[in-house]
Protein backbone atom coordinates (compact mmCIF):
# COMPACT_ATOMS: atom_id res chain seq x y z
CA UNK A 1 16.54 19.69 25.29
CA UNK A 2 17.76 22.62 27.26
CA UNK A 3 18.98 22.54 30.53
CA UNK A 4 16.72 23.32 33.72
CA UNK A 5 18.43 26.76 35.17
CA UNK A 6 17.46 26.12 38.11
CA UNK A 7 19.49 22.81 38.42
CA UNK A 8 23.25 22.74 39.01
CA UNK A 9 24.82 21.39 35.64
CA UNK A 10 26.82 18.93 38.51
CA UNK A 11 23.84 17.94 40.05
CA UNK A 12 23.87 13.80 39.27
CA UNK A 13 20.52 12.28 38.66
CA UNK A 14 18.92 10.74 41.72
CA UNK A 15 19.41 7.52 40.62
CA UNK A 16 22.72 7.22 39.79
CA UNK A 17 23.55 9.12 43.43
CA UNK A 18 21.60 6.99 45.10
CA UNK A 19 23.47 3.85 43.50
CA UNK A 20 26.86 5.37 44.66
CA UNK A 21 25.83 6.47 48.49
CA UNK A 22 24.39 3.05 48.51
CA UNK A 23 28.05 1.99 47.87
CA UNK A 24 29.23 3.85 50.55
CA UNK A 25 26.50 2.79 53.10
CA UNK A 26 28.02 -0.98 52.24
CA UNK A 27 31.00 0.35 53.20
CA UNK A 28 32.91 -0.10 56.49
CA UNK A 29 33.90 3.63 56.80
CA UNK A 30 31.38 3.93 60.21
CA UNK A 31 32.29 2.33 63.22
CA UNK A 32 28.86 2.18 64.55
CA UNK A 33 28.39 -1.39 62.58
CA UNK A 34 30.91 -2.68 64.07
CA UNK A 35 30.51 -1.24 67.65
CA UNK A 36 26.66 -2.88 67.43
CA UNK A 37 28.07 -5.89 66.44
CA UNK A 38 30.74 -6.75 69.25
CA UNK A 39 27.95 -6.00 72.04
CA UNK A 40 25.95 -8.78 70.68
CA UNK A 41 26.30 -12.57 71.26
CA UNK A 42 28.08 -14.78 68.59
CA UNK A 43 25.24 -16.77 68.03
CA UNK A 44 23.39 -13.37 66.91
CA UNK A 45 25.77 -11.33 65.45
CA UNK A 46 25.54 -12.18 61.76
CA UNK A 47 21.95 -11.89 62.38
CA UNK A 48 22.52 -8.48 63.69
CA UNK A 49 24.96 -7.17 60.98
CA UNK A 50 22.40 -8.26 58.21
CA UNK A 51 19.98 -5.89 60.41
CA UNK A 52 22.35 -2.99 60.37
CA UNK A 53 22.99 -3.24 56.71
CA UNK A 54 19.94 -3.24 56.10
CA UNK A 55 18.82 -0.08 58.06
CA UNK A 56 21.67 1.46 56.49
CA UNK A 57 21.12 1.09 53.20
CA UNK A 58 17.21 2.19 53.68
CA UNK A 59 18.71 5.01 54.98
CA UNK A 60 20.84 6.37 52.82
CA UNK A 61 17.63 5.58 49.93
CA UNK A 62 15.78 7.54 52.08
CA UNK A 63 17.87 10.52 52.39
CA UNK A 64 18.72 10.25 48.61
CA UNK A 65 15.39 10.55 47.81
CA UNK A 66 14.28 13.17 49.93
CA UNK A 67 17.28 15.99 49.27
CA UNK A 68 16.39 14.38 45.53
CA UNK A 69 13.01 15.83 46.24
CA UNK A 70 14.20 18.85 48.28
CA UNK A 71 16.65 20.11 45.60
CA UNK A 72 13.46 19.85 43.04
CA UNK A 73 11.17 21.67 44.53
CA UNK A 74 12.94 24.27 46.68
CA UNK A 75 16.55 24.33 45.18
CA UNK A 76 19.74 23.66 46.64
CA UNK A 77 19.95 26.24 49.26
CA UNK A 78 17.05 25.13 50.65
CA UNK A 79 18.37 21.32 50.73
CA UNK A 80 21.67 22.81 52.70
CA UNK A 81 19.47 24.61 55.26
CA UNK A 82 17.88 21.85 56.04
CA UNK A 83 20.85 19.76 56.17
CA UNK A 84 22.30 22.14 58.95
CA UNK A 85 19.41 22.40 61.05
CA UNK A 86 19.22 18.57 61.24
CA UNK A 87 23.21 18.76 62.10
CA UNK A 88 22.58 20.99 64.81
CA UNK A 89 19.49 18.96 66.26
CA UNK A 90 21.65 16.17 66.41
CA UNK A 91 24.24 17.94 68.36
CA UNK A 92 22.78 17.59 71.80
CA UNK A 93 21.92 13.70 71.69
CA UNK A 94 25.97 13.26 70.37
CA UNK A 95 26.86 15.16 73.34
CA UNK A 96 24.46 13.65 76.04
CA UNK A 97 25.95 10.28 74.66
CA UNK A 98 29.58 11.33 75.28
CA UNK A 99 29.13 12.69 78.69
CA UNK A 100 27.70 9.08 79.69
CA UNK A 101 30.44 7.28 78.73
């Protein structure tokens, strides 16, 4: 068939993005795992890792599948618009959380 115009030719299919930012989510490329982890006791801490992975990995499924959604319905400039508004909300709780340190 033809391509969709409306679709970046690199746009990768949801599912095979979502397989790959799952990989990352495994990763240990974000401190906050490990931060989480060293505040807990011993006795709960593989417990609490299993946790974290878990919310990770849910997620980064979720986000896949919504700018999935996003980028079908609206297009990709839509899907970055969004992404920078929810940057900038999140700019004053990373700040508030710095100051009380």
């Amino acid at each position: 068939g033809s391509a969709d115009p409306q679709r970046p030719a690199s746009a990768p299919p949801l599912i095979g993005s979502w397989g790959r930012r799952a990989d990352y989510g495994r990763s240990a490329s974000s401190p906050a795992p490990q931060t989480v982890t060293d505040a807990v006791p011993l006795a709960n801490r593989a417990k609490t890792q299993g946790m974290m992975d878990v919310s990770i990995a849910v997620a980064d499924a979720t986000g896949g599948l919504a700018s999935g959604l996003v980028v079908s319905a609206a297009g990709c400039p839509v899907l970055a618009l969004v992404g920078g508004l929810v940057s900038l909300a999140v700019l004053p709780a990373i700040t508030a959380t710095t100051r009380s340190r």
